[in-house]
PDB file of N, CA and C in Angstrom:
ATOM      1  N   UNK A   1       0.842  -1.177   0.000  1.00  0.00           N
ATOM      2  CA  UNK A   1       0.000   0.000   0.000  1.00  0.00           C
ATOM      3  C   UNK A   1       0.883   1.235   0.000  1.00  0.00           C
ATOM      4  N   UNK A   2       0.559   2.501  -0.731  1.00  0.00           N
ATOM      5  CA  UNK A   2       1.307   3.244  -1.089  1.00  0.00           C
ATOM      6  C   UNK A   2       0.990   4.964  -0.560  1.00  0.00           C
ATOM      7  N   UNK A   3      -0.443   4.008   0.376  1.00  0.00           N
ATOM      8  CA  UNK A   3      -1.101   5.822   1.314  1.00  0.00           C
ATOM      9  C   UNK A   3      -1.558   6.480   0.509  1.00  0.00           C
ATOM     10  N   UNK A   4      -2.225   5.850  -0.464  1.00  0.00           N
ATOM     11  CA  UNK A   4      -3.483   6.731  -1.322  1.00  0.00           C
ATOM     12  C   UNK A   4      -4.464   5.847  -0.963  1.00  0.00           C
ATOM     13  N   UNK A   5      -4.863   4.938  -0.842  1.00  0.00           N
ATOM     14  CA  UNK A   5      -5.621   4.186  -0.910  1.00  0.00           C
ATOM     15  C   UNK A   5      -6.901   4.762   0.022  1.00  0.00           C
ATOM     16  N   UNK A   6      -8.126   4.480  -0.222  1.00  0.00           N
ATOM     17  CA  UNK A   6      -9.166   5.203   0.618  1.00  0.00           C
ATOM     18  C   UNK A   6      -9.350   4.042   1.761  1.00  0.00           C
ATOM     19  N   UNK A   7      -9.618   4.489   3.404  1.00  0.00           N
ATOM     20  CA  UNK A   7      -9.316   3.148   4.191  1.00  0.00           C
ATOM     21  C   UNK A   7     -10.711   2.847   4.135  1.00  0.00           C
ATOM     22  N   UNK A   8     -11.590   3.690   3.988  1.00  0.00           N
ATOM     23  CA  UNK A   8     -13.360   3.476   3.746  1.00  0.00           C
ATOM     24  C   UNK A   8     -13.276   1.856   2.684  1.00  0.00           C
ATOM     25  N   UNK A   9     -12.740   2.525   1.587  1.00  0.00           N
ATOM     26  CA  UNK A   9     -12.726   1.078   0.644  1.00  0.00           C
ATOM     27  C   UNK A   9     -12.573  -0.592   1.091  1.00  0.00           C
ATOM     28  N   UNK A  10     -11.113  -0.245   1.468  1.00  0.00           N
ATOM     29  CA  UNK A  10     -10.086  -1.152   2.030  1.00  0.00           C
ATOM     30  C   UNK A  10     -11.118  -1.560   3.010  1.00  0.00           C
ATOM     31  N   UNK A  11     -11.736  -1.231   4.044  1.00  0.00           N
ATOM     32  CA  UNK A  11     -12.692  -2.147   5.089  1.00  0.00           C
ATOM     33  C   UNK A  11     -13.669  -2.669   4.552  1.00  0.00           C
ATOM     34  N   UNK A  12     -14.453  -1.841   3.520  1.00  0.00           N
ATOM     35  CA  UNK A  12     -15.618  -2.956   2.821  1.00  0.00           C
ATOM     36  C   UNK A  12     -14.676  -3.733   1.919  1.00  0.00           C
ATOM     37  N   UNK A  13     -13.611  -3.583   1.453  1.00  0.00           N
ATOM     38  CA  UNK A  13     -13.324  -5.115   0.471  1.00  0.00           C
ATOM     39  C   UNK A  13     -13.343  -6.259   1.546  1.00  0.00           C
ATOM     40  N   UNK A  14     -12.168  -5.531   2.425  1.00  0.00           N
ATOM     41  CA  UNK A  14     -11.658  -7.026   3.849  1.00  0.00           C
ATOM     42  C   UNK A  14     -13.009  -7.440   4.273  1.00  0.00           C
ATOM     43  N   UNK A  15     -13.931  -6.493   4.876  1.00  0.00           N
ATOM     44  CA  UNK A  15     -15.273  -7.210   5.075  1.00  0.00           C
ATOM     45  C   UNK A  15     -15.842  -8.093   4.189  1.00  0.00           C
ATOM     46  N   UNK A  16     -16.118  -7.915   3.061  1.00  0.00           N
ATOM     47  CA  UNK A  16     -16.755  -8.490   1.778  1.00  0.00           C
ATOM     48  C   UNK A  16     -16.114  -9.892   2.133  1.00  0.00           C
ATOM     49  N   UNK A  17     -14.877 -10.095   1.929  1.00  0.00           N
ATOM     50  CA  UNK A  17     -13.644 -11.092   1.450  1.00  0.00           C
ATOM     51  C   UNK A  17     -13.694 -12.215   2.728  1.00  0.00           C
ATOM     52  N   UNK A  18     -14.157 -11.389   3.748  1.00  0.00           N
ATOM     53  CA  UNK A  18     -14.275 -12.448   5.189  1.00  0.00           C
ATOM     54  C   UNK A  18     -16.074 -13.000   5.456  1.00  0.00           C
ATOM     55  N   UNK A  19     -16.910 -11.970   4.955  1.00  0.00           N
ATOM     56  CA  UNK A  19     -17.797 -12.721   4.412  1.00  0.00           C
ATOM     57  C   UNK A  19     -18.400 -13.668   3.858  1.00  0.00           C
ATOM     58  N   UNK A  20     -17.476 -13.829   2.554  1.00  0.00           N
ATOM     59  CA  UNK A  20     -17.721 -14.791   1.707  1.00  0.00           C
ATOM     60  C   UNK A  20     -17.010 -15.885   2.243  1.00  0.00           C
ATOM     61  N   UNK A  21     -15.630 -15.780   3.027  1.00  0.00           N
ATOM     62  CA  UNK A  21     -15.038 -16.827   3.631  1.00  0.00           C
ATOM     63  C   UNK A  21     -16.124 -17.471   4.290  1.00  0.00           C
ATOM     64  N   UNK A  22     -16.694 -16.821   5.361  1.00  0.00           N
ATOM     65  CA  UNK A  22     -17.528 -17.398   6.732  1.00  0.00           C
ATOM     66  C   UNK A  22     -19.066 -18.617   5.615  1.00  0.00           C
ATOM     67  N   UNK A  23     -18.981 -17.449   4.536  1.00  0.00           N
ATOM     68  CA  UNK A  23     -20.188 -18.137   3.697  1.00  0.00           C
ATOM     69  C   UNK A  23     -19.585 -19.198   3.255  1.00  0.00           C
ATOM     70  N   UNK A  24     -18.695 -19.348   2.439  1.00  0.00           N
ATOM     71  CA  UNK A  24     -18.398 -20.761   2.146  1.00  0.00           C
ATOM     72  C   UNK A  24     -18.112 -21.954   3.218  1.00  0.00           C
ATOM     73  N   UNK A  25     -17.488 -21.378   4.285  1.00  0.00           N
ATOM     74  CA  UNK A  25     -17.553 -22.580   5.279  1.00  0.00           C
ATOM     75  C   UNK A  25     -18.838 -22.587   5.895  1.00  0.00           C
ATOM     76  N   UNK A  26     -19.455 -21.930   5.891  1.00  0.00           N
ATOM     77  CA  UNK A  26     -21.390 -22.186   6.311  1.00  0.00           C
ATOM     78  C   UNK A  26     -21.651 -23.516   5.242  1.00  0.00           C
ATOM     79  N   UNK A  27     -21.375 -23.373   4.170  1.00  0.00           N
ATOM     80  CA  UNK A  27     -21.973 -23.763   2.822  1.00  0.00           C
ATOM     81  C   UNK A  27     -21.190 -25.061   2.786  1.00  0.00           C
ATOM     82  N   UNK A  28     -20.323 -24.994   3.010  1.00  0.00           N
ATOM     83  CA  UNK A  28     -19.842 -26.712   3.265  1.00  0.00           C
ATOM     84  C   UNK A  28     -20.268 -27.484   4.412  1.00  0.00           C
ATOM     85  N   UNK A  29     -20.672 -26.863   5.244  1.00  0.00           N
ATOM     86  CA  UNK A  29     -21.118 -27.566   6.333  1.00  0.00           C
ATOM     87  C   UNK A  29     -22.347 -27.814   6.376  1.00  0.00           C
ATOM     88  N   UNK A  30     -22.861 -27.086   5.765  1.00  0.00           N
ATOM     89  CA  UNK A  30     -24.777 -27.481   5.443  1.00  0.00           C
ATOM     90  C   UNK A  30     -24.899 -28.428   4.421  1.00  0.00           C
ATOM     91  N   UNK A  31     -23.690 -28.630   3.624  1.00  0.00           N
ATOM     92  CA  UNK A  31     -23.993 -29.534   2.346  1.00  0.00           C
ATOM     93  C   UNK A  31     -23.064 -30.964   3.412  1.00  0.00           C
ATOM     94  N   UNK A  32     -22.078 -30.688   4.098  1.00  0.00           N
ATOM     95  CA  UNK A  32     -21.683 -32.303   4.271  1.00  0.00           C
ATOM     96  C   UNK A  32     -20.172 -32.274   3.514  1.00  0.00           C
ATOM     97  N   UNK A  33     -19.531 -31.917   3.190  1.00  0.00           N
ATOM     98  CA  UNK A  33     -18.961 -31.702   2.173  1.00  0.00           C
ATOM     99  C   UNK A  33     -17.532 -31.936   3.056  1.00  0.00           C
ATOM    100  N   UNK A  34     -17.315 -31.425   4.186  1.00  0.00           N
ATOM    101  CA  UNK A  34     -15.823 -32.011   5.349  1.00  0.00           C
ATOM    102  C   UNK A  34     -15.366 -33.266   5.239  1.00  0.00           C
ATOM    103  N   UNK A  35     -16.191 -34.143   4.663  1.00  0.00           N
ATOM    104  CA  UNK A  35     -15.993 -35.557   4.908  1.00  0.00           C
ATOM    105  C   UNK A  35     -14.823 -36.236   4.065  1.00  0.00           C
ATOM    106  N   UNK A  36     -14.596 -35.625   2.980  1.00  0.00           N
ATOM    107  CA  UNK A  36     -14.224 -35.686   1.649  1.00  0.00           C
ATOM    108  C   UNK A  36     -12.648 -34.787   1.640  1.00  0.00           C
ATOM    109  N   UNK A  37     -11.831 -35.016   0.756  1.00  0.00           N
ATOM    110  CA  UNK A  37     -10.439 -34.454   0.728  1.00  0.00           C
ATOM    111  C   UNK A  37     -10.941 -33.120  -0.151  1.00  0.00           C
ATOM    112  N   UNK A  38     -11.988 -32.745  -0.948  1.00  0.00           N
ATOM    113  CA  UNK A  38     -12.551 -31.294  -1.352  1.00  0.00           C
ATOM    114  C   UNK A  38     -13.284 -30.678  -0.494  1.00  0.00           C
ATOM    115  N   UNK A  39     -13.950 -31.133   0.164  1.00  0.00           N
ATOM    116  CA  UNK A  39     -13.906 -30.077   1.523  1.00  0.00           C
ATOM    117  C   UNK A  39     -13.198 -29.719   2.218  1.00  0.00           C
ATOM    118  N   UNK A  40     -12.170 -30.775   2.915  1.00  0.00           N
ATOM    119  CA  UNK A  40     -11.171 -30.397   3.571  1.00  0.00           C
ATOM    120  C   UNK A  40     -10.587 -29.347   2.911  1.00  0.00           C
ATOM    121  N   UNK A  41     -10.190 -29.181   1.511  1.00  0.00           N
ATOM    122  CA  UNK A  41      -9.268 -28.388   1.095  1.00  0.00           C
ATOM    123  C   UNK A  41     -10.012 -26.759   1.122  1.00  0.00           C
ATOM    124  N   UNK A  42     -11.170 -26.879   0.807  1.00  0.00           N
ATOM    125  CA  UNK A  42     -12.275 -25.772   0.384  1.00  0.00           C
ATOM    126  C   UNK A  42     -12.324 -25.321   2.225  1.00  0.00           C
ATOM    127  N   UNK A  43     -12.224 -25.893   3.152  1.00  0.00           N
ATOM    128  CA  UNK A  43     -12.327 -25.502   4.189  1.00  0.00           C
ATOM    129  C   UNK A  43     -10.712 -24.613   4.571  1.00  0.00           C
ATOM    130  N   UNK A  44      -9.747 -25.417   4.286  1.00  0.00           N
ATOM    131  CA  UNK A  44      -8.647 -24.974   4.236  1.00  0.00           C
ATOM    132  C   UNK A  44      -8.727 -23.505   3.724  1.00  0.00           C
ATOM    133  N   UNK A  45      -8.749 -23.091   2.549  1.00  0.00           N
ATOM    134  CA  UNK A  45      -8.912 -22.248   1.574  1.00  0.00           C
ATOM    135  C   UNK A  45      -9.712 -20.598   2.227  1.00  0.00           C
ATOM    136  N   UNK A  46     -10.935 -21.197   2.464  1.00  0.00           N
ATOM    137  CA  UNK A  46     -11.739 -20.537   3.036  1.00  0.00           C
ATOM    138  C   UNK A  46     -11.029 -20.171   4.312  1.00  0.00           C
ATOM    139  N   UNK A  47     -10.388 -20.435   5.011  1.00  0.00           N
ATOM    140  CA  UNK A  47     -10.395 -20.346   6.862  1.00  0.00           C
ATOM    141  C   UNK A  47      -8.793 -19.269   6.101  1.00  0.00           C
ATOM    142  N   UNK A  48      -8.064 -19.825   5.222  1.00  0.00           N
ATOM    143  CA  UNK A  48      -6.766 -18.698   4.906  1.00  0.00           C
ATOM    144  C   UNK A  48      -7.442 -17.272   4.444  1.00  0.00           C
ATOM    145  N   UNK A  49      -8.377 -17.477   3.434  1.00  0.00           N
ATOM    146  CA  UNK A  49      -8.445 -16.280   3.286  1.00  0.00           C
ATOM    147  C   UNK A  49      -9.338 -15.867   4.040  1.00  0.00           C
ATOM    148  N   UNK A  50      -9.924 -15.662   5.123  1.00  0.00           N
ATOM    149  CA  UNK A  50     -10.650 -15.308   6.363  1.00  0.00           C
ATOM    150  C   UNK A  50      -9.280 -14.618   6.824  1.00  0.00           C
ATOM    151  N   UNK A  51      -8.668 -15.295   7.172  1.00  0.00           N
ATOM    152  CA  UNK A  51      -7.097 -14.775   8.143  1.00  0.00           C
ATOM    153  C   UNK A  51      -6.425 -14.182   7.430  1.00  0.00           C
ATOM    154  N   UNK A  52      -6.138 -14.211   6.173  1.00  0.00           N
ATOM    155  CA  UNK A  52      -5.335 -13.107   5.896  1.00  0.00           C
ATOM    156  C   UNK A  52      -6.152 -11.191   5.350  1.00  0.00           C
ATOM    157  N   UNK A  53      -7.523 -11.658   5.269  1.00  0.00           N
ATOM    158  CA  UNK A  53      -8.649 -10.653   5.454  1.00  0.00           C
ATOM    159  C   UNK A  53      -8.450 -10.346   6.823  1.00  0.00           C
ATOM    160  N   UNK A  54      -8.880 -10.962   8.089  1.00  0.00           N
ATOM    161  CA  UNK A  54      -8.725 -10.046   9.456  1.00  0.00           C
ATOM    162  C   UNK A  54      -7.384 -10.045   9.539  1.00  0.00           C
ATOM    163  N   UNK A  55      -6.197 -10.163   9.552  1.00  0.00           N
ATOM    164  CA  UNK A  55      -5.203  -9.606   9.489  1.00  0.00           C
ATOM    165  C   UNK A  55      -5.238  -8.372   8.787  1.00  0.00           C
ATOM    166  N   UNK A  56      -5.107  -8.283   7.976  1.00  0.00           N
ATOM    167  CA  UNK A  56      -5.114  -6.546   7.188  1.00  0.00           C
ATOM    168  C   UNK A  56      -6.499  -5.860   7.576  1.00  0.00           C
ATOM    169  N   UNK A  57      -7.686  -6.394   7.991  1.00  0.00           N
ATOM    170  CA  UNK A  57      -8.356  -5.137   8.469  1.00  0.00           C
ATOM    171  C   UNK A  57      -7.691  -4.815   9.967  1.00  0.00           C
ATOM    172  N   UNK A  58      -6.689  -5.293  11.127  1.00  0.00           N
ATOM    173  CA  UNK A  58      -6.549  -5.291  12.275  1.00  0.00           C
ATOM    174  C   UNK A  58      -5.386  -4.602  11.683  1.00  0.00           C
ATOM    175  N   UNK A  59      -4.587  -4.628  11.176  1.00  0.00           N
ATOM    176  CA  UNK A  59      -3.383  -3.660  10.202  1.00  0.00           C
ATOM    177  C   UNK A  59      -4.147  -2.374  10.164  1.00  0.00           C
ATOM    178  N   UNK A  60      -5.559  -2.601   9.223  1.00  0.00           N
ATOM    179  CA  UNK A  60      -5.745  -0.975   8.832  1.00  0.00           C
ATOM    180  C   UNK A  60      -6.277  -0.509   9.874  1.00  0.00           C
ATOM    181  N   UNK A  61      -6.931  -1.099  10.742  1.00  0.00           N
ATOM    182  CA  UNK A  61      -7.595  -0.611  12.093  1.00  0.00           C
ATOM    183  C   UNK A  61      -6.940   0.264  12.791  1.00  0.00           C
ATOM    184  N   UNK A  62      -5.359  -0.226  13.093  1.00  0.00           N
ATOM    185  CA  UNK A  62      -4.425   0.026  13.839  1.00  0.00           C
ATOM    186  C   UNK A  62      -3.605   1.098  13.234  1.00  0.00           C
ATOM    187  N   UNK A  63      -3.853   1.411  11.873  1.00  0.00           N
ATOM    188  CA  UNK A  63      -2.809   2.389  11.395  1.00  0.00           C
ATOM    189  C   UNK A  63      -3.848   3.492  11.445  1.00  0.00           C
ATOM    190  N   UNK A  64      -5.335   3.479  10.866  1.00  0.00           N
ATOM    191  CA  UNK A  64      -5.919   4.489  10.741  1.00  0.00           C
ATOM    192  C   UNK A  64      -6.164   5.249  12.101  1.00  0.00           C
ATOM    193  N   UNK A  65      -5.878   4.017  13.599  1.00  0.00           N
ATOM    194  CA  UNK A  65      -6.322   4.507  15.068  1.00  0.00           C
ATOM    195  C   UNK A  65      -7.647   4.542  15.313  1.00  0.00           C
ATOM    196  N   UNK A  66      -8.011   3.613  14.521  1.00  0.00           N
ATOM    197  CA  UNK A  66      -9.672   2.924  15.449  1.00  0.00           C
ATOM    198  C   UNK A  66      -9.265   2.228  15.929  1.00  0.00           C
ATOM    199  N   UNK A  67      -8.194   1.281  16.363  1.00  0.00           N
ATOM    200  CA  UNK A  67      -7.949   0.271  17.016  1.00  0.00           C
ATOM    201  C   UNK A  67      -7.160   0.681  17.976  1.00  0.00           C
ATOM    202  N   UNK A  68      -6.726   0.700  19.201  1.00  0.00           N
ATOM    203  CA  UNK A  68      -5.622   0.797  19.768  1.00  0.00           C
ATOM    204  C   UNK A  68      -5.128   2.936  19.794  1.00  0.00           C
ATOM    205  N   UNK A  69      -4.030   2.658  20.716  1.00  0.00           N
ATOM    206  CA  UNK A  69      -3.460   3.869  20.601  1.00  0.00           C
ATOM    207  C   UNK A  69      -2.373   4.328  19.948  1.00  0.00           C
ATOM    208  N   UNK A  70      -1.947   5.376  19.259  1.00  0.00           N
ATOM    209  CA  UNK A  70      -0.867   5.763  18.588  1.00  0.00           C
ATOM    210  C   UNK A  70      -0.374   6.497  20.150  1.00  0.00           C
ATOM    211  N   UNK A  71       1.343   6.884  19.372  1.00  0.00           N
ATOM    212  CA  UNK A  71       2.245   6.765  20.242  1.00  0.00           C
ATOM    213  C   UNK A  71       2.637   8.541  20.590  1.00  0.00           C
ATOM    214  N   UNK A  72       1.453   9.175  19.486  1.00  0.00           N
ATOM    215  CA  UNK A  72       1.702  10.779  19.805  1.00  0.00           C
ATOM    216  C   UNK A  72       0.724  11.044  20.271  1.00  0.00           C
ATOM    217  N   UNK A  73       0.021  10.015  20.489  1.00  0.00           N
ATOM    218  CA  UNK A  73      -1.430  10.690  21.092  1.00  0.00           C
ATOM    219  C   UNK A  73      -1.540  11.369  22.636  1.00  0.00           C
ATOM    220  N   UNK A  74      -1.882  12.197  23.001  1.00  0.00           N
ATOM    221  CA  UNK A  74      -2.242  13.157  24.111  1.00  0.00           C
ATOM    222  C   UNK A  74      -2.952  11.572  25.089  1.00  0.00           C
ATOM    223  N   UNK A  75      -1.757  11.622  26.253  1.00  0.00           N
ATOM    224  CA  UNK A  75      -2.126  11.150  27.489  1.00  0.00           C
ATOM    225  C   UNK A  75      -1.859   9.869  27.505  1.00  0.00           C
ATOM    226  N   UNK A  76      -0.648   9.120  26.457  1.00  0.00           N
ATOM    227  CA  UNK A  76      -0.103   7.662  26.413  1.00  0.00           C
ATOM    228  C   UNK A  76       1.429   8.279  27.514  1.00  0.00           C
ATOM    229  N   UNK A  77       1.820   9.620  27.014  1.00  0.00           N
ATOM    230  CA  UNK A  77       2.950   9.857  28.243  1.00  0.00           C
ATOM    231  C   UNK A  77       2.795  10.399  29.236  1.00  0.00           C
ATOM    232  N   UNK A  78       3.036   9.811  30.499  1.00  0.00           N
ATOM    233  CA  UNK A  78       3.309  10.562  31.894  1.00  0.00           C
ATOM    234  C   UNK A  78       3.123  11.745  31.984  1.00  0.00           C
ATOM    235  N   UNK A  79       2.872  12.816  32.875  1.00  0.00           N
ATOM    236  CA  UNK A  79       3.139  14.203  32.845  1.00  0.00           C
ATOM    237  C   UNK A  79       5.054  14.117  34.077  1.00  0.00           C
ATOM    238  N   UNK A  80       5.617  15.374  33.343  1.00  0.00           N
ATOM    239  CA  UNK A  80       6.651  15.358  34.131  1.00  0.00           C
ATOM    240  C   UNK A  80       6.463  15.589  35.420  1.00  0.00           C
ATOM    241  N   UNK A  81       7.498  15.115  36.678  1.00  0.00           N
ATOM    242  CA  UNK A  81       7.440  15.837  37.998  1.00  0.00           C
ATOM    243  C   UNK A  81       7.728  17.049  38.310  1.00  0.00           C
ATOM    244  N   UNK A  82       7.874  17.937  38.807  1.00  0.00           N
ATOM    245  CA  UNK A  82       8.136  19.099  38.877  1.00  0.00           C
ATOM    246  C   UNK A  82       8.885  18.948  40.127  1.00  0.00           C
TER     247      UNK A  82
END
């Protein structure tokens, strides 16, 4: 990423992308489909790209500072003693 990117975007793709993950492993499991070395793999598949989707939204979370605190932010340092 090169810091143009809009982070509005970037959260509905990662959302979308972990969506469809959660949907396909719904969708194998309502059909039966685990039992078999193509489910297994389709489960596989599905559960990576789930994780590498919440990984980069917890990335953009954390850079944009909805997540967590940045390190210039007002009241992460001490006040001095006097």
């Amino acid at each position: 990423m090169n810091g143009k990117e809009n982070p509005l975007e970037l959260l509905v793709m990662c959302v979308v992308m972990i969506v469809l993950s959660v949907l396909g492993i719904a969708g194998g499991l309502s059909r039966g489909l685990f039992g078999n070395m193509d489910g297994i793999l389709m489960l596989g598949v599905c559960l990576m790209v789930a994780l590498i989707f919440v990984i980069l939204l917890l990335v953009l979370a954390m850079g944009q500072g909805w997540l967590g605190k940045k390190a210039g932010s007002p009241g992460t340092t001490p006040a001095a003693a006097k």
